[in-house]
N, C-alpha and C. Protein backbone atom coordinates (compact mmCIF):
# COMPACT_ATOMS: atom_id res chain seq x y z
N UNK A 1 -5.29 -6.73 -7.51
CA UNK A 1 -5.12 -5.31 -7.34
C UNK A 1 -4.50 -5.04 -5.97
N UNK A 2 -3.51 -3.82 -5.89
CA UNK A 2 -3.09 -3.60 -4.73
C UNK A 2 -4.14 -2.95 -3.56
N UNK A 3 -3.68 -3.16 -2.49
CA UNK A 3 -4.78 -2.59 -1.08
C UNK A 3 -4.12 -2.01 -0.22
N UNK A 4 -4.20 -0.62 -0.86
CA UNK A 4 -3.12 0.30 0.13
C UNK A 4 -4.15 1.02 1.10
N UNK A 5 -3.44 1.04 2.43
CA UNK A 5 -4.45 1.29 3.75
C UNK A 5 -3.61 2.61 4.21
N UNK A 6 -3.99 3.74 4.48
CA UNK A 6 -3.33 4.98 5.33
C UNK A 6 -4.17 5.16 6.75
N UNK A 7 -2.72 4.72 7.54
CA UNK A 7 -3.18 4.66 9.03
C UNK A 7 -2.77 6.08 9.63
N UNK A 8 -4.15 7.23 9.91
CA UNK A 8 -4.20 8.38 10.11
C UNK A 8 -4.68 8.58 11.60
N UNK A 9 -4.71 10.06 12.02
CA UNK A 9 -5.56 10.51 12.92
C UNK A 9 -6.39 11.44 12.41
N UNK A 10 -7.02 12.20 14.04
CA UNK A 10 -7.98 13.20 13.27
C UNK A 10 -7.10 14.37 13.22
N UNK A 11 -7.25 15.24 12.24
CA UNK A 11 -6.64 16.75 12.25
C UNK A 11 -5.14 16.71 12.59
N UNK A 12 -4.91 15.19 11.35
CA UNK A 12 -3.20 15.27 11.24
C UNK A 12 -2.92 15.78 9.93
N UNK A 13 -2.32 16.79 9.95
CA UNK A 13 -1.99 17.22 8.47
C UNK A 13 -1.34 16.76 7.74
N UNK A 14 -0.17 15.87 8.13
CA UNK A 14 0.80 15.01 7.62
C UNK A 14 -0.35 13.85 6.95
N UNK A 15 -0.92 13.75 7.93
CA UNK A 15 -2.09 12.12 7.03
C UNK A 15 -2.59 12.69 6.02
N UNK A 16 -3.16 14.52 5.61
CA UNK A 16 -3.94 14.33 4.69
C UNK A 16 -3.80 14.92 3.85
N UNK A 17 -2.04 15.03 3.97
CA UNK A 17 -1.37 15.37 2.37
C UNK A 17 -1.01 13.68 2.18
N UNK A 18 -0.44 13.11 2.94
CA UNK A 18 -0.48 11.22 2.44
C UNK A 18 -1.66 11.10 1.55
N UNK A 19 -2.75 11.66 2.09
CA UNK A 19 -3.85 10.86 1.36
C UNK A 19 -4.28 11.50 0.31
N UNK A 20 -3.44 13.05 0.16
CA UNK A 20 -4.02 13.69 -1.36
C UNK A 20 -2.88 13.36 -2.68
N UNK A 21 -1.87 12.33 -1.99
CA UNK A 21 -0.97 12.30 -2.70
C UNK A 21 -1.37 10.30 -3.46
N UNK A 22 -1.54 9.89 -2.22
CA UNK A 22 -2.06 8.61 -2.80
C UNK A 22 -3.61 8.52 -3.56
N UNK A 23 -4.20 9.65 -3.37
CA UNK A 23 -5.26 10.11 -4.49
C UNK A 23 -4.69 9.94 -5.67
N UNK A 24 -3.66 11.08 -5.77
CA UNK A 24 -3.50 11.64 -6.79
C UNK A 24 -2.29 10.16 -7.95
N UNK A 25 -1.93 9.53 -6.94
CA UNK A 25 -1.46 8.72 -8.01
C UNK A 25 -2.43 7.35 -7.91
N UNK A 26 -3.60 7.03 -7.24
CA UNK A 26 -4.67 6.45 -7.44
C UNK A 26 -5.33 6.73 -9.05
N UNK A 27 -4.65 7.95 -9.59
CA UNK A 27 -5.54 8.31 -10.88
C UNK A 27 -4.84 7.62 -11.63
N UNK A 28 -3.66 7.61 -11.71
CA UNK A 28 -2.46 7.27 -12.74
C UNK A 28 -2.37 5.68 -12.79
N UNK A 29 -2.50 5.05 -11.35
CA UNK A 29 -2.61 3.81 -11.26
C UNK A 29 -3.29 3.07 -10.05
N UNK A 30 -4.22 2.11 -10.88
CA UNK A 30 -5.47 1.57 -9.33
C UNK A 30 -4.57 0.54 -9.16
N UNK A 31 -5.46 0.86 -7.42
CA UNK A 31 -5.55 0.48 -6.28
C UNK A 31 -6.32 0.81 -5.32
N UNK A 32 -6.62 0.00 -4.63
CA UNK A 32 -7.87 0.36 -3.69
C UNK A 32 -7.18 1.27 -2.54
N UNK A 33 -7.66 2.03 -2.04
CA UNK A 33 -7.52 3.44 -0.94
C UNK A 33 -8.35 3.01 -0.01
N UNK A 34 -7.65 2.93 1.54
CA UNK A 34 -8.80 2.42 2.14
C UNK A 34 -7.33 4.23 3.86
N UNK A 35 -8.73 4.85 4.17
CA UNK A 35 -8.12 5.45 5.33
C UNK A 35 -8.42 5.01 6.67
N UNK A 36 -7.83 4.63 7.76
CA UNK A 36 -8.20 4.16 9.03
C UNK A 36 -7.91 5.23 10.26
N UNK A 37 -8.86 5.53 10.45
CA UNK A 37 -8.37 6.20 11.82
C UNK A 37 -8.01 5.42 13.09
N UNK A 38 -6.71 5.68 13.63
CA UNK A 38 -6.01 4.46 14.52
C UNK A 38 -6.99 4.85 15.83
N UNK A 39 -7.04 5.55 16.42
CA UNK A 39 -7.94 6.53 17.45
C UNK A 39 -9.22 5.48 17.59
N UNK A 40 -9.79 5.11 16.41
CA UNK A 40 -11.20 3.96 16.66
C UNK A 40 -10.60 2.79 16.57
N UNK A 41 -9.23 2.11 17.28
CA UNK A 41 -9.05 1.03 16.86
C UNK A 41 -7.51 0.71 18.20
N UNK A 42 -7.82 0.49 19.70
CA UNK A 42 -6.83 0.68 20.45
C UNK A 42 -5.76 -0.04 20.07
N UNK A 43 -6.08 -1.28 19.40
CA UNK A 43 -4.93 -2.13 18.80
C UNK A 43 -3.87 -1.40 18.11
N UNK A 44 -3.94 -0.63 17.09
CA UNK A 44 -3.57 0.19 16.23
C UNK A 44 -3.20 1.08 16.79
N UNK A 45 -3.86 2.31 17.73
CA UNK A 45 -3.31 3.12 18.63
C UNK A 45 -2.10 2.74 19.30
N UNK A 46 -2.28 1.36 20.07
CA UNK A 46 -1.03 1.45 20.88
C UNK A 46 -0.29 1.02 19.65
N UNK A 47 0.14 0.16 18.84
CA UNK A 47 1.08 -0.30 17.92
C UNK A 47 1.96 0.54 16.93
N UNK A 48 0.64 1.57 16.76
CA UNK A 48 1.70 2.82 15.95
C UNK A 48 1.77 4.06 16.60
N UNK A 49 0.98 4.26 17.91
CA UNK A 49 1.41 5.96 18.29
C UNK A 49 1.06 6.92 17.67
N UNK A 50 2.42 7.97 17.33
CA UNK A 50 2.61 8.83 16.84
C UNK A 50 3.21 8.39 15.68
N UNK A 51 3.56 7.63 15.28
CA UNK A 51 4.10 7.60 13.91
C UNK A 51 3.51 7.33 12.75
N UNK A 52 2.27 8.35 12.56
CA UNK A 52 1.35 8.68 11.66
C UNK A 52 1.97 9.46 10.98
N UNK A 53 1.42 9.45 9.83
CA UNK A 53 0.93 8.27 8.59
C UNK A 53 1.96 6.96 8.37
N UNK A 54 1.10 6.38 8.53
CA UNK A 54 1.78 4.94 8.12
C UNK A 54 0.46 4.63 6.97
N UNK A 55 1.61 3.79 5.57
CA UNK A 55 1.26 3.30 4.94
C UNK A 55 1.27 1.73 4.48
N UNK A 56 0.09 1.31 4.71
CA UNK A 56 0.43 -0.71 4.67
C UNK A 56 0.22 -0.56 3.18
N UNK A 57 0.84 -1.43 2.32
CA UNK A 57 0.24 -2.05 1.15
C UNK A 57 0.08 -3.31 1.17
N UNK A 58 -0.97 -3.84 1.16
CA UNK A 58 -1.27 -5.28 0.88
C UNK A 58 -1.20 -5.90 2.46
N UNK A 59 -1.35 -5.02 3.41
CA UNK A 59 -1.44 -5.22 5.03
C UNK A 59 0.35 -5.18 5.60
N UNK A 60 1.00 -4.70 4.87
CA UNK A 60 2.56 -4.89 5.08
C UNK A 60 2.76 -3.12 4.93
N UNK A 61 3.44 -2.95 6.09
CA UNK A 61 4.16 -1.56 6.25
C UNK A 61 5.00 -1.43 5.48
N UNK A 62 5.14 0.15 4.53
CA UNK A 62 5.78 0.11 3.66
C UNK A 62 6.75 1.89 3.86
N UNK A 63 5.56 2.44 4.45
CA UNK A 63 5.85 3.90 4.57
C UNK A 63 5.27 4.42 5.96
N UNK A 64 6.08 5.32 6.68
CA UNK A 64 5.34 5.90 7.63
C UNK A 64 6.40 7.34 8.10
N UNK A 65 5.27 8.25 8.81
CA UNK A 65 5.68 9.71 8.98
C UNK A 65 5.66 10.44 7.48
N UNK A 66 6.67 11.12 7.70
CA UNK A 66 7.11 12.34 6.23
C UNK A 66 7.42 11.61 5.22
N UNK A 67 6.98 11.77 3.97
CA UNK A 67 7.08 11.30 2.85
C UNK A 67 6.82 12.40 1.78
N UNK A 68 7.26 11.47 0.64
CA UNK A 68 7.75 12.38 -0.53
C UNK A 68 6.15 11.69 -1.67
N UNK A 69 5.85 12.42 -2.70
CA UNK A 69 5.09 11.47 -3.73
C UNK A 69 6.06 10.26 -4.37
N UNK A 70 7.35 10.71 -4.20
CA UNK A 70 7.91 9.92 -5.25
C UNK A 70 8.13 8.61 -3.90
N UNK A 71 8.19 8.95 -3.06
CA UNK A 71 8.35 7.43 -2.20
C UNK A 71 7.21 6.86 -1.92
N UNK A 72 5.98 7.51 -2.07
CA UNK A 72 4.81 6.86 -2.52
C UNK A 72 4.95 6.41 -3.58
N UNK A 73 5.14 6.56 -4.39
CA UNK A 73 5.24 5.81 -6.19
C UNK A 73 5.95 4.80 -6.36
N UNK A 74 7.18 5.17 -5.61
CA UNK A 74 8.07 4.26 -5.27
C UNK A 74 7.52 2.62 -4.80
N UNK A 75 7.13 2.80 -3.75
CA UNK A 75 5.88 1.94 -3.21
C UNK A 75 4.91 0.87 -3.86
N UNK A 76 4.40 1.62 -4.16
CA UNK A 76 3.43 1.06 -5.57
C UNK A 76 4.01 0.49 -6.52
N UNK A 77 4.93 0.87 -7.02
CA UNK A 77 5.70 0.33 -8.38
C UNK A 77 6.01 -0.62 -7.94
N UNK A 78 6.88 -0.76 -6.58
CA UNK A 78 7.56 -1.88 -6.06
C UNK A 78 6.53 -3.11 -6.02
N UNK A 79 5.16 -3.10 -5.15
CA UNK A 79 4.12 -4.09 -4.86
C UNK A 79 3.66 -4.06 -6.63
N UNK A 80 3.62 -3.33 -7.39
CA UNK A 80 3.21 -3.73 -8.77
C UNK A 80 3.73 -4.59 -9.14
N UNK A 81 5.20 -4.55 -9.15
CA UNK A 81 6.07 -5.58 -9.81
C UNK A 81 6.31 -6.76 -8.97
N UNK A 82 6.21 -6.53 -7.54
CA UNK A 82 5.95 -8.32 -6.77
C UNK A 82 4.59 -8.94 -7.07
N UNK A 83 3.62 -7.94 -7.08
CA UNK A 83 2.38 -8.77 -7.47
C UNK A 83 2.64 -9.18 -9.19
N UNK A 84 3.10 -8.81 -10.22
CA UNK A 84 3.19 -9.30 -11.73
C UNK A 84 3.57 -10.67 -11.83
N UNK A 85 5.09 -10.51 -11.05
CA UNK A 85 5.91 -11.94 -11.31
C UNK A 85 5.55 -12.85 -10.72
N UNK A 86 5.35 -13.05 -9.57
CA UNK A 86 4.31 -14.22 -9.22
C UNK A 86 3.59 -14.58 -10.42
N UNK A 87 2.77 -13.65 -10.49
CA UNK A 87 1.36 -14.29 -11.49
C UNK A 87 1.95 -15.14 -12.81
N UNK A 88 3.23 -14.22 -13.46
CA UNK A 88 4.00 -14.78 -14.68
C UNK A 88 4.13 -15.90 -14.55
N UNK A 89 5.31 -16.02 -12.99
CA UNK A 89 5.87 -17.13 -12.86
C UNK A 89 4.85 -18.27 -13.23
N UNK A 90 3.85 -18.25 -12.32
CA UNK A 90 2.70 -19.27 -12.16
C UNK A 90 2.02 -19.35 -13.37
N UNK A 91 1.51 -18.90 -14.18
CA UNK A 91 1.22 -19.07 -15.24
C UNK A 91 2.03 -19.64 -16.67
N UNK A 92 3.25 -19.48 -16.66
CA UNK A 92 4.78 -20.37 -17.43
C UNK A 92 5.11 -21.42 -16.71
N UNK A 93 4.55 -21.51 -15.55
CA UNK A 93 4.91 -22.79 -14.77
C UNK A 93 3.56 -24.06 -15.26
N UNK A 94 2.76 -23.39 -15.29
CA UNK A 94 1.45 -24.18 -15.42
C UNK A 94 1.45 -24.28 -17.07
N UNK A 95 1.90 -23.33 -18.04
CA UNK A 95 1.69 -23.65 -19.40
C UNK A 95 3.10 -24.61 -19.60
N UNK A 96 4.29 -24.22 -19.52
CA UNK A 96 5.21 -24.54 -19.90
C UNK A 96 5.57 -26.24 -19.47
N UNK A 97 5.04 -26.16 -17.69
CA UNK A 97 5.21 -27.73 -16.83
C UNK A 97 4.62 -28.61 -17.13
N UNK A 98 3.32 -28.45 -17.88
CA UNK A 98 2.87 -29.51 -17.91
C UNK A 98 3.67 -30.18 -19.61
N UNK A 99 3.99 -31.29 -19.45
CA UNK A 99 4.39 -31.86 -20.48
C UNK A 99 3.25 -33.26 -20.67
N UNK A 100 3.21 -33.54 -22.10
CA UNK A 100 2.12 -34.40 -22.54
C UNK A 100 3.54 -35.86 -22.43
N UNK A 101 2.44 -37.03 -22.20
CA UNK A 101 3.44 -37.95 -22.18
C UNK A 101 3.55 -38.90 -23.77
C-alpha cells in the first residue's frame, strides 16, 4: 500500500486544503495518510522552509506548495502503477523462470 506523508505547518491553509483533498481521494483509493508538522521536527524545518505543503509518497517528494486534486491523483496513480509492475514483473519472473529440468 502506498504511504503518503503531508509535510504541513500550524494554521497553513494551503496544508489543509492538501489534506482535505488527499482525504477525499483516500476514499476512492487507499493509502495510508500520515500529516507531519515540520515545526516539531528542526530537520524538516530547515530542509523544507516555506515550501509547505509538501507531499512525500512512499518517503519520495512528489508535490509541494499549490496544487490541484487532479495533481494529487495524478500522484497516486503514478506510485499505483510503479508499485503494480514490480510486483507483476516479480511474480512472471518467479512463475514463468523457473523451468523444470
Amino acid at each position: 500500500m502506498i504511504d503518503v506523508t503531508i509535510l504541513s505547518r500550524h494554521d497553513c491553509h494551503l496544508c489543509d486544503v492538501v489534506m482535505r483533498i488527499a482525504q477525499q481521494v483516500q476514499s476512492e483509493t487507499p493509502f495510508t495518510l500520515t500529516r507531519m508538522n515540520i515545526d516539531e521536527n528542526a530537520e524538516l524545518a530547515a530542509r523544507y522552509g516555506d515550501r509547505i505543503p509538501v507531499v512525500l509518497i512512499d518517503q519520495v517528494e512528489v508535490l509541494s506548495g499549490k496544487m490541484t486534486e487532479g495533481d494529487f491523483r495524478r500522484a497516486i496513480q503514478k506510485a499505483n502503477s510503479n508499485g503494480i509492475l514490480p510486483r507483476i514483473m516479480s511474480f512472471l519472473r518467479m512463475f514463468y523462470g523457473k523451468k523444470d529440468p
